[in-house]
N, C-alpha and C. Protein backbone atom coordinates (compact mmCIF):
# COMPACT_ATOMS: atom_id res chain seq x y z
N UNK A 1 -29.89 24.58 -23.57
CA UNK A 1 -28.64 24.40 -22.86
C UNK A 1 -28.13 22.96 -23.04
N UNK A 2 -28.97 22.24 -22.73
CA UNK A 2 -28.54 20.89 -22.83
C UNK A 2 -28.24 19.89 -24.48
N UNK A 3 -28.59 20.69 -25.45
CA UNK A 3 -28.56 20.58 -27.02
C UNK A 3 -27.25 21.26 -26.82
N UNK A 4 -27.08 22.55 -26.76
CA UNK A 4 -25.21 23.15 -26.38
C UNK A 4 -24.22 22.27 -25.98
N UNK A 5 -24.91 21.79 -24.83
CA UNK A 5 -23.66 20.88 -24.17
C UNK A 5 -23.50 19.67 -25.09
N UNK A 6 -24.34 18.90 -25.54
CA UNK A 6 -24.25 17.89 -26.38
C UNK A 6 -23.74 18.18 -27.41
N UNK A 7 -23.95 19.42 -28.56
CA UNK A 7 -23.32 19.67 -29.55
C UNK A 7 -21.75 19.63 -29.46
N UNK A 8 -21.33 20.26 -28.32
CA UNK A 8 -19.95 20.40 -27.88
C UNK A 8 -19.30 19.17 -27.68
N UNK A 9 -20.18 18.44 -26.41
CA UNK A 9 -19.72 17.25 -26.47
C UNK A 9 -19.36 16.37 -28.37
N UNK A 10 -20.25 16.04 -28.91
CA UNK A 10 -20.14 15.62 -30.08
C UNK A 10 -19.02 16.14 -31.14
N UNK A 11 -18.78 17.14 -30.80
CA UNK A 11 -18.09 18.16 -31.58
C UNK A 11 -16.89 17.42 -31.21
N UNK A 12 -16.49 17.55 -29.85
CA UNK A 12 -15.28 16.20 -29.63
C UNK A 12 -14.83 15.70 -29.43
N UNK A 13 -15.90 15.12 -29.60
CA UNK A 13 -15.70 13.47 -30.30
C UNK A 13 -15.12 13.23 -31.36
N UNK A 14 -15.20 14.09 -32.34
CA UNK A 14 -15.02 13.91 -33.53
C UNK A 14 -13.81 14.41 -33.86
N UNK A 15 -13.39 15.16 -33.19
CA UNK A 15 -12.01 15.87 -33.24
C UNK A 15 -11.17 14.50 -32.79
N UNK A 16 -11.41 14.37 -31.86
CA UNK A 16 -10.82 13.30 -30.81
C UNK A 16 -10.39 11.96 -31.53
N UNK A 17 -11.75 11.72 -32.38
CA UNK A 17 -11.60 10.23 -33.16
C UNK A 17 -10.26 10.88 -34.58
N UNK A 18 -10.20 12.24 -35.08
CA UNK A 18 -10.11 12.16 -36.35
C UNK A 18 -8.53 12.30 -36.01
N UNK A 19 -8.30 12.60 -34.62
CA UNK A 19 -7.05 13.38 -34.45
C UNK A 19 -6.25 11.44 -34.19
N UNK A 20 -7.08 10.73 -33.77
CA UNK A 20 -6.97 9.45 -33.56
C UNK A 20 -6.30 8.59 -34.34
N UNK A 21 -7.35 8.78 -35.42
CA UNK A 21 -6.66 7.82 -36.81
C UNK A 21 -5.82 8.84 -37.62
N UNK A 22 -5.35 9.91 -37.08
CA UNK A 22 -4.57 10.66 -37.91
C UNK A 22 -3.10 10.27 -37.32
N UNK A 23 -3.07 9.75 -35.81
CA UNK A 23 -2.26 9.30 -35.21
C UNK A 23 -1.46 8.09 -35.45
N UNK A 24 -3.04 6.96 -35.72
CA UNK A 24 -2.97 5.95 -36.04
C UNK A 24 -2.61 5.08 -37.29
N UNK A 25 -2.44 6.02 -38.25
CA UNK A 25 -2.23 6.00 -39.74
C UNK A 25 -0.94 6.64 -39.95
N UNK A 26 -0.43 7.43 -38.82
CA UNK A 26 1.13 8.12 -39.46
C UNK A 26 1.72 6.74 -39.32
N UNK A 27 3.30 7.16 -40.22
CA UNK A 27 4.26 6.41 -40.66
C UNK A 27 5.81 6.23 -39.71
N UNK A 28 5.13 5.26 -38.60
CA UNK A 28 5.86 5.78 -37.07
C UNK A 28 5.65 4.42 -36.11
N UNK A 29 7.12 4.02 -35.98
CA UNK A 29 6.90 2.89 -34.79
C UNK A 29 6.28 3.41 -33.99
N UNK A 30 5.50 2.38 -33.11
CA UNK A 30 4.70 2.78 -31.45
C UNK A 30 5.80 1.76 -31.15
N UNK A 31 6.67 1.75 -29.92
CA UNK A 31 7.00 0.87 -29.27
C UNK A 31 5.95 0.47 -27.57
N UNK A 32 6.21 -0.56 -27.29
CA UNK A 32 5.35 -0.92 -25.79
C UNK A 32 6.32 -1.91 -25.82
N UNK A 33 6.28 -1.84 -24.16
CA UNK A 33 7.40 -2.70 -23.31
C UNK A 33 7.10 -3.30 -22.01
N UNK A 34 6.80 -4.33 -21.74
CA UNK A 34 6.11 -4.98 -20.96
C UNK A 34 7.53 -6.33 -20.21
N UNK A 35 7.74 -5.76 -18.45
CA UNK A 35 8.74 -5.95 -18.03
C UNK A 35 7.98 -6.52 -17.51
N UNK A 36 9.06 -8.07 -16.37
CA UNK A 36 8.16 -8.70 -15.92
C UNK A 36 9.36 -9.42 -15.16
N UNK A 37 9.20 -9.77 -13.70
CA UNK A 37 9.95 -9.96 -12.51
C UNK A 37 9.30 -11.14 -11.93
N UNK A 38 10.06 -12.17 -11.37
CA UNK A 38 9.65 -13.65 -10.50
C UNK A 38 10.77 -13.64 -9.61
N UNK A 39 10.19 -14.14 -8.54
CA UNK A 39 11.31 -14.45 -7.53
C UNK A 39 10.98 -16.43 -7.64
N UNK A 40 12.93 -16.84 -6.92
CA UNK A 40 12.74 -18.25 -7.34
C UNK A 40 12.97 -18.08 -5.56
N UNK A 41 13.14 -19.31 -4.87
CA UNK A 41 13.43 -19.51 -3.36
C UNK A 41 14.47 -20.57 -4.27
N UNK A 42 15.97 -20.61 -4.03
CA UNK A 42 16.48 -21.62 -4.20
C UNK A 42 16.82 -22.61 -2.95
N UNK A 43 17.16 -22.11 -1.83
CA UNK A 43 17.33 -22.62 -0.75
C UNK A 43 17.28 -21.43 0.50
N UNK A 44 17.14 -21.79 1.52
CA UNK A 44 17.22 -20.54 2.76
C UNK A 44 18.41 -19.54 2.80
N UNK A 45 18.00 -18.46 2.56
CA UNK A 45 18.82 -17.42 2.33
C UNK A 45 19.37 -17.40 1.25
N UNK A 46 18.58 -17.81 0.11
CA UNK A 46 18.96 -17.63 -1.62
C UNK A 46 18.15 -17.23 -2.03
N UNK A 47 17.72 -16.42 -2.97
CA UNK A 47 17.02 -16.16 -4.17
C UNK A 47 17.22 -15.62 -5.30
N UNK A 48 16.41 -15.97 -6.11
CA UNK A 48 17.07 -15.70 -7.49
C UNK A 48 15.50 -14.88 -7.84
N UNK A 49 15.85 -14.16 -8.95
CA UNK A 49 15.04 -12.68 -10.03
C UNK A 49 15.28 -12.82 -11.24
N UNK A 50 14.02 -13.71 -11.83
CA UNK A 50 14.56 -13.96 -13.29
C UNK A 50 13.47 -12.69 -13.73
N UNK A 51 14.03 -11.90 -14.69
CA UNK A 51 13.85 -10.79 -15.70
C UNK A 51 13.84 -10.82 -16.74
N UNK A 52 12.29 -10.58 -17.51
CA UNK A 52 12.23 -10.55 -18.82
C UNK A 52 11.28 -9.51 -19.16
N UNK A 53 12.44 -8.82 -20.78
CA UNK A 53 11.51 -7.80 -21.25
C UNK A 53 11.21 -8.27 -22.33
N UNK A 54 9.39 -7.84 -22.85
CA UNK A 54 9.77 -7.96 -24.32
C UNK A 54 8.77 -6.98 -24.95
N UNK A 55 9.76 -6.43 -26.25
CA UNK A 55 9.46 -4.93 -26.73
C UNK A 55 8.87 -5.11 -27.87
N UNK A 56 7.25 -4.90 -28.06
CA UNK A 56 6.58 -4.89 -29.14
C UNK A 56 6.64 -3.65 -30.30
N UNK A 57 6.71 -3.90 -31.35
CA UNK A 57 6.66 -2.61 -32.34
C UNK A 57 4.99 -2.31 -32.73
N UNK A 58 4.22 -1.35 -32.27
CA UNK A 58 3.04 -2.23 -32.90
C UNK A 58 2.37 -0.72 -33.84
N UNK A 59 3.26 -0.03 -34.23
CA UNK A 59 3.39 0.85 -35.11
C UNK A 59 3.40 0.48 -36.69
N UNK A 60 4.01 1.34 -37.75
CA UNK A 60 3.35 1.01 -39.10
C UNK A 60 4.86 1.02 -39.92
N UNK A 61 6.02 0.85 -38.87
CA UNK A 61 7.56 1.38 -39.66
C UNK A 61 8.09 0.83 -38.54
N UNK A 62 9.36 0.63 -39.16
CA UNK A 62 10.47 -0.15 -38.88
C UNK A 62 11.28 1.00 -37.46
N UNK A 63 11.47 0.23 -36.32
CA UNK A 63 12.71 0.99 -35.76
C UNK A 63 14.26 0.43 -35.77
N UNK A 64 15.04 1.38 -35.62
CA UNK A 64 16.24 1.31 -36.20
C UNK A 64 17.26 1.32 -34.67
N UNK A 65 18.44 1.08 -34.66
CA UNK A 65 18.92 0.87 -33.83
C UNK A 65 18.96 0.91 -32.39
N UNK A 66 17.62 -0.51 -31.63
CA UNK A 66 17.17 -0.66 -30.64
C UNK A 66 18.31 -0.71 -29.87
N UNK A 67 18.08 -0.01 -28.61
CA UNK A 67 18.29 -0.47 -27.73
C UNK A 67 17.76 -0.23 -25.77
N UNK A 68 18.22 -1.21 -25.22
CA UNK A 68 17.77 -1.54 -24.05
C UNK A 68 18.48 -1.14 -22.90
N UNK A 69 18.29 -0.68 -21.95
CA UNK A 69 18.85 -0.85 -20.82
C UNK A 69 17.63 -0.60 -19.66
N UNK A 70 18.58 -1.35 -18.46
CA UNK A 70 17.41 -2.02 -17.40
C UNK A 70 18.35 -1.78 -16.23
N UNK A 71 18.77 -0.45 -15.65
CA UNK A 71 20.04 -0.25 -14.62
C UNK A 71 18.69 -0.27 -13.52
N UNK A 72 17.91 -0.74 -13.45
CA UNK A 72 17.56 -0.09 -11.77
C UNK A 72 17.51 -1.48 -10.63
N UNK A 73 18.76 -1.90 -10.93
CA UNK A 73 19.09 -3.21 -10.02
C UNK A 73 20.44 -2.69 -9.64
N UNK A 74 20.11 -2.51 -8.19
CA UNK A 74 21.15 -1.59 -7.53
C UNK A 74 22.99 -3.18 -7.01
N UNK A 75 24.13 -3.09 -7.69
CA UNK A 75 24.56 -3.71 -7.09
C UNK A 75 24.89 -4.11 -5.92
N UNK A 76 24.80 -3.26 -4.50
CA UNK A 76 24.60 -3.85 -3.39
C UNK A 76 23.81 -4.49 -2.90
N UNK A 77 22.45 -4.32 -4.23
CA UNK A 77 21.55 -5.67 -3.83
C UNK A 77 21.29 -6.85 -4.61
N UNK A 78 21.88 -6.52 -5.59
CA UNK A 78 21.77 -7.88 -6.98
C UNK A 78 23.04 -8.18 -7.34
N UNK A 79 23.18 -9.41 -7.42
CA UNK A 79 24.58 -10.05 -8.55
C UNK A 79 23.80 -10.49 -9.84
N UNK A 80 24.29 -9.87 -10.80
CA UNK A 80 23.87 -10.61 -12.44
C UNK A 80 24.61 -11.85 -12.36
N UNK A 81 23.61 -12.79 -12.76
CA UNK A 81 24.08 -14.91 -12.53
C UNK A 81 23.80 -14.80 -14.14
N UNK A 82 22.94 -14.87 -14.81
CA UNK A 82 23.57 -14.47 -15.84
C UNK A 82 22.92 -13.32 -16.95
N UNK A 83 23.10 -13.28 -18.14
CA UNK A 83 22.69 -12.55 -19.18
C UNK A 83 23.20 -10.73 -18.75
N UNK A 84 22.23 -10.35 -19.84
CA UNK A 84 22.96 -8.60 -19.02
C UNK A 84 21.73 -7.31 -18.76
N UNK A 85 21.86 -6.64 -18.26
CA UNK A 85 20.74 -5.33 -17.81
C UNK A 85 20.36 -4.53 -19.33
N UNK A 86 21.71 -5.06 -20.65
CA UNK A 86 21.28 -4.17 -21.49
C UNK A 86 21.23 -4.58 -22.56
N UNK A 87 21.08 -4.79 -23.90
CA UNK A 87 21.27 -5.25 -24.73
C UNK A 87 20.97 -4.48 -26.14
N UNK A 88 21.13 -4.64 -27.51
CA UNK A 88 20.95 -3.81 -28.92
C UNK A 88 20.98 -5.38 -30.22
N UNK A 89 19.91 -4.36 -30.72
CA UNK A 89 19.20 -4.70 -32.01
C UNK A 89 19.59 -3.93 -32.92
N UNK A 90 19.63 -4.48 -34.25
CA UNK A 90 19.88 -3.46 -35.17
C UNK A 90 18.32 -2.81 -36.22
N UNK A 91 16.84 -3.32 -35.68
CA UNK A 91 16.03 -3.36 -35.86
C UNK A 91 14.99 -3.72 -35.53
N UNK A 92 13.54 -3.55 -35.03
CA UNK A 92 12.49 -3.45 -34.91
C UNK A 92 11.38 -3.61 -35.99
N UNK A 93 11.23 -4.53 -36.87
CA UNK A 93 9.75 -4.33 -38.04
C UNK A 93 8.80 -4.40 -37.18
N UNK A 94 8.00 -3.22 -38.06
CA UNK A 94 6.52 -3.18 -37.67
C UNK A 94 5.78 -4.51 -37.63
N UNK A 95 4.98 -4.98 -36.20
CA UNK A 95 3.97 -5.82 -35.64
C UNK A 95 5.14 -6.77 -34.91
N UNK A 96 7.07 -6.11 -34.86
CA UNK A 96 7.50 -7.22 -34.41
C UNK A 96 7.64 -7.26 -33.19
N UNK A 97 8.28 -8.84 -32.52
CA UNK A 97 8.64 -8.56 -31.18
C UNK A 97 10.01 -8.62 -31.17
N UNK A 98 10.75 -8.63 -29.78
CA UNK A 98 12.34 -8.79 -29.60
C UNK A 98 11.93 -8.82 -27.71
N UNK A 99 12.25 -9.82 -27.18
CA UNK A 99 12.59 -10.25 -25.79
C UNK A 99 13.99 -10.12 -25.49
N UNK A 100 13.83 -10.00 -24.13
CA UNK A 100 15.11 -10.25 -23.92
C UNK A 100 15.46 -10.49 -21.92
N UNK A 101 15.96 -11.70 -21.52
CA UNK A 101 15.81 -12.03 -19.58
C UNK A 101 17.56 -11.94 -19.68
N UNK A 102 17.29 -12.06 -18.15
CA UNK A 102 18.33 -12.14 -17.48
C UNK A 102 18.56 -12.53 -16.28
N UNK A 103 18.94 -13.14 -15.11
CA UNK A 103 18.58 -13.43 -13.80
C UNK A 103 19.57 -12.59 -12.71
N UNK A 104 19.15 -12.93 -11.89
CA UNK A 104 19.82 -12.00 -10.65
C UNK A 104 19.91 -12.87 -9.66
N UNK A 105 20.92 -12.81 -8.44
CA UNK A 105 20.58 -13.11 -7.07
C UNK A 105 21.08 -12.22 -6.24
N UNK A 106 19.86 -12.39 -5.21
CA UNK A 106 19.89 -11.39 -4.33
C UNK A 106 20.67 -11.47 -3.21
N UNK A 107 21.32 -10.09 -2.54
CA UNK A 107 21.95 -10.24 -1.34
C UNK A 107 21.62 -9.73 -0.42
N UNK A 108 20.13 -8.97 -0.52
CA UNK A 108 20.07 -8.01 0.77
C UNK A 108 18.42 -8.36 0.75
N UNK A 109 18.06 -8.44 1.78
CA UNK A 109 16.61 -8.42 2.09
C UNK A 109 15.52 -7.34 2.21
N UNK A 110 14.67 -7.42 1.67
CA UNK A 110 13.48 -6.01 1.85
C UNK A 110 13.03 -6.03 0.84
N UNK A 111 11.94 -4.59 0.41
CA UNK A 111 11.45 -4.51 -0.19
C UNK A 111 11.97 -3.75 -1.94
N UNK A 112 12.14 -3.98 -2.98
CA UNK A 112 12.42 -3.53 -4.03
C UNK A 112 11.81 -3.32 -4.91
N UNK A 113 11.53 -1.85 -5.43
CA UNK A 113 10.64 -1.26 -6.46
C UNK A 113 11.55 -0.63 -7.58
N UNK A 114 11.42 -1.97 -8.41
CA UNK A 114 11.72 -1.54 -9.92
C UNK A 114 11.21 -0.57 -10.50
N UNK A 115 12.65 0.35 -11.17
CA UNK A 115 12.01 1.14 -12.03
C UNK A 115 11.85 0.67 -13.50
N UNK A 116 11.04 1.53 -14.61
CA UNK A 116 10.78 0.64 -16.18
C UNK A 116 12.06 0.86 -16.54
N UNK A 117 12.42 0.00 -17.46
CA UNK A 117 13.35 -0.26 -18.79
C UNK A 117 13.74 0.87 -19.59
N UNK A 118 14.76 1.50 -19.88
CA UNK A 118 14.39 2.25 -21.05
C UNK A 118 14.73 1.33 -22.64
N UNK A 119 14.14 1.99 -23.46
CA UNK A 119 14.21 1.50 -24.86
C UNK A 119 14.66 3.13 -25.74
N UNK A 120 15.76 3.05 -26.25
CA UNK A 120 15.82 3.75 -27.59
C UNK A 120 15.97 3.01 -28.88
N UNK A 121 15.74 4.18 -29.84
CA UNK A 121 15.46 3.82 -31.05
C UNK A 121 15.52 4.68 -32.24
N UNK A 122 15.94 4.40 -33.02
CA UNK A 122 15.69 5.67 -34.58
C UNK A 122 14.34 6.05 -35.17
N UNK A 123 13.82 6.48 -35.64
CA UNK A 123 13.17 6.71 -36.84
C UNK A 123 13.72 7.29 -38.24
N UNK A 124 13.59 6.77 -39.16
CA UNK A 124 14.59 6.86 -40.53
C UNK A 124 14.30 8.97 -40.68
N UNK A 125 12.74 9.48 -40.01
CA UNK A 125 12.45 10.53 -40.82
C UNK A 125 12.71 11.40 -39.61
N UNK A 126 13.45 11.39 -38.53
CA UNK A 126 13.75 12.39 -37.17
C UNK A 126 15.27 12.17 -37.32
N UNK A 127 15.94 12.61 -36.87
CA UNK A 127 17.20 12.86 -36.55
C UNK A 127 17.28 12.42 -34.99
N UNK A 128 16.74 12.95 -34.41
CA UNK A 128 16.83 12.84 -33.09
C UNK A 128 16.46 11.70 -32.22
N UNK A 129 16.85 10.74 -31.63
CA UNK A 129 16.89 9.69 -30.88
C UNK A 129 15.54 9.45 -30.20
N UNK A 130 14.75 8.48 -30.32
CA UNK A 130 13.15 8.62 -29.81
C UNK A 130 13.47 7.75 -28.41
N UNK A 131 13.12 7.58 -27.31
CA UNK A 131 13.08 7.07 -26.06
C UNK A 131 11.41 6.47 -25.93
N UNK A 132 11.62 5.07 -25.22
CA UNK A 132 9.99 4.59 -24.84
C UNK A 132 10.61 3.68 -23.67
N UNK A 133 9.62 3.43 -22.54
CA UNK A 133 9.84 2.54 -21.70
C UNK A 133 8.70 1.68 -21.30
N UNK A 134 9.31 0.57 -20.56
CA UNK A 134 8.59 -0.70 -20.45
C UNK A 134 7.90 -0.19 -18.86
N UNK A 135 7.02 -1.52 -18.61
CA UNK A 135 5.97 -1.38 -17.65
C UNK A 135 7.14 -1.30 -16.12
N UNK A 136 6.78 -0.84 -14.92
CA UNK A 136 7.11 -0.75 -14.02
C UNK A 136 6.79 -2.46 -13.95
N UNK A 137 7.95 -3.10 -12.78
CA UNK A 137 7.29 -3.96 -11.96
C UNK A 137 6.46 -4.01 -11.08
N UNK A 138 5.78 -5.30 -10.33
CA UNK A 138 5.33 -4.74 -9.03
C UNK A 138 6.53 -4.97 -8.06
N UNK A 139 6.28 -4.39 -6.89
CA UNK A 139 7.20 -4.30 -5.76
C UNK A 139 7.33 -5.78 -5.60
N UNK A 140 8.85 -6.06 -5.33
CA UNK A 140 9.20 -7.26 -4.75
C UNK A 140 9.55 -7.20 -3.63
N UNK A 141 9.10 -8.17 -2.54
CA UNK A 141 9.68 -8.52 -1.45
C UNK A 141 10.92 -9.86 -1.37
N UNK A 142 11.98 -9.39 -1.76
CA UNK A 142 13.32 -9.89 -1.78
C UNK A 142 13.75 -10.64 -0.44
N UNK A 143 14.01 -12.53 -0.48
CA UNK A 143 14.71 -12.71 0.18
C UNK A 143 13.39 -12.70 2.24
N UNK A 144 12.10 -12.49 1.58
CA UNK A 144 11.25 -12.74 3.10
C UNK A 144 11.02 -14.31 3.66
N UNK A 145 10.63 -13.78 4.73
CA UNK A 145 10.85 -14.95 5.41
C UNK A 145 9.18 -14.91 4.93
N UNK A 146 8.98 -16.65 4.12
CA UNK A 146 7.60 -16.67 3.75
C UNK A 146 7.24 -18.48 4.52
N UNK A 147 5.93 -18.73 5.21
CA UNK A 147 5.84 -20.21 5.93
C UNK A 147 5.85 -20.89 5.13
N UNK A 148 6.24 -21.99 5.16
CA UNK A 148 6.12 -23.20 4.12
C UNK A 148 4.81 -23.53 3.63
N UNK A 149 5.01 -23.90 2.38
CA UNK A 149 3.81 -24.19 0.97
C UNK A 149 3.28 -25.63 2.27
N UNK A 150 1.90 -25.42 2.02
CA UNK A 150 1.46 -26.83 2.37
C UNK A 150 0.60 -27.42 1.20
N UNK A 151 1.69 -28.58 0.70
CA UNK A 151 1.62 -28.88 -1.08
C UNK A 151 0.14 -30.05 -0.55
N UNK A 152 0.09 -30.36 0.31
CA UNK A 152 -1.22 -31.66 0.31
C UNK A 152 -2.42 -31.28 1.08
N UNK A 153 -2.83 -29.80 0.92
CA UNK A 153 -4.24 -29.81 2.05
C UNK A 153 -4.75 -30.21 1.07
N UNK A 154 -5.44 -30.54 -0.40
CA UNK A 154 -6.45 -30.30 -1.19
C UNK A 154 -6.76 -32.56 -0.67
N UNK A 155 -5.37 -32.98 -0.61
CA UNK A 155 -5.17 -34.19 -0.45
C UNK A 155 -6.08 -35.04 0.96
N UNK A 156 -5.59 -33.68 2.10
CA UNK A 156 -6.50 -34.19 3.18
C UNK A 156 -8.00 -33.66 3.81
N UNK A 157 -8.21 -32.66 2.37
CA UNK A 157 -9.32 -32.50 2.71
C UNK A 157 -10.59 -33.25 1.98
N UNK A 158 -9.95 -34.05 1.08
CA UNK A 158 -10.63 -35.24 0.14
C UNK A 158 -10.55 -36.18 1.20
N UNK A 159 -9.33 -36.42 2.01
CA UNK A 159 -9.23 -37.84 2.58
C UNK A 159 -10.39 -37.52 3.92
N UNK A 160 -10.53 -36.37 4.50
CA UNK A 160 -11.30 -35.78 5.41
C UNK A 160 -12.89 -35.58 5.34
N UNK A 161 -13.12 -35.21 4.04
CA UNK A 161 -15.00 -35.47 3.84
C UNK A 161 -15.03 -37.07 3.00
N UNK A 162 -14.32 -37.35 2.36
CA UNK A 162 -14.49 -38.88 2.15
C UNK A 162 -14.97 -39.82 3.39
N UNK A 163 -14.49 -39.76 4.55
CA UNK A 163 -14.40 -40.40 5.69
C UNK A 163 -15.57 -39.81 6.54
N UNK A 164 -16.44 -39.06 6.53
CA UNK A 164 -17.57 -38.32 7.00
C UNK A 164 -18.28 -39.21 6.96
C-alpha cells in the first residue's frame, strides 16, 4: 500500500515538473505587478498617497501594447495632485521593467482597501487581449489621528543609563 501511494505520489511529480518547464519554456510574456502605497502626514488634516506600480515582464517574448489602469481611488475620497491612475506603453521586452507613480490627497478619513491594478497587453500569436494584475495593497488608514513620533527616546535613554 504504501509503495502505491508513493508510486502515485512520484508519478506526480513528474507530471507536475514536466508540465512546469513545458510552461516555462513556452514563447509567452508572464507579466507580475507589484503595487505599492505610502501615506505622507503633510500637516493636520492633510495627507498625501504616493502610488507606484511597477510591471515586470519575466516571460520569454515581448508584450505589445501595455497598458495600465489603477481606478480604485474613489473621487470622493482622493484628488489626483499629480501624474494619472492610467497610463500605455507601446511595449514590454522580455526580463523588462516599466514603473509608473502618481500621488493623491486625501479628503475623507477611514479606512481604504485598494483594489490591484489592471494591466493589458498583446501577444503577437493570440488575437485576443491578455489581462494580468498587480498586488493588492495593504489597507490604509487615511487621514488617522496618529500621537506624535517621539524622534529622541533612543537620545534619553543613552543620557539615562549613562548617568546610572
Amino acid at each position: 500500500m504504501a509503495t502505491l501511494i508513493r508510486n502515485s505520489l512520484m508519478k506526480a511529480l513528474i507530471v507536475i515538473f514536466f508540465a512546469s518547464v513545458a510552461t516555462a519554456t513556452g514563447d509567452a510574456p508572464f507579466i507580475v505587478a507589484h503595487k505599492k502605497a505610502s501615506l505622507t502626514r503633510l500637516k493636520s488634516g492633510s495627507e498625501r498617497v504616493s502610488v507606484s506600480i511597477d510591471i515586470y515582464n519575466q516571460g520569454f517574448s515581448t508584450a505589445y501594447d501595455m497598458s495600465l489602469l489603477d481606478d480604485s481611488w474613489p473621487q470622493d475620497m482622493f484628488d489626483i495632485v499629480s501624474g494619472n491612475t492610467s497610463r500605455s506603453w507601446e511595449r514590454l521586452d522580455a526580463g523588462g521593467l516599466l514603473s509608473h507613480s502618481f500621488e493623491l490627497e486625501a479628503k475623507k478619513q477611514g479606512m481604504f482597501y485598494g483594489a490591484p491594478a489592471v494591466i493589458t497587453f498583446r501577444i503577437p500569436t493570440k488575437a485576443a487581449l491578455q489581462e494580468a494584475y498587480s498586488t493588492p495593497i495593504l489597507p490604509l488608514d487615511v487621514l488617522a489621528e496618529r500621537p506624535p513620533e517621539k524622534k529622541f527616546d533612543w537620545v534619553s535613554f543613552v543620557w539615562n543609563n549613562s548617568n546610572q
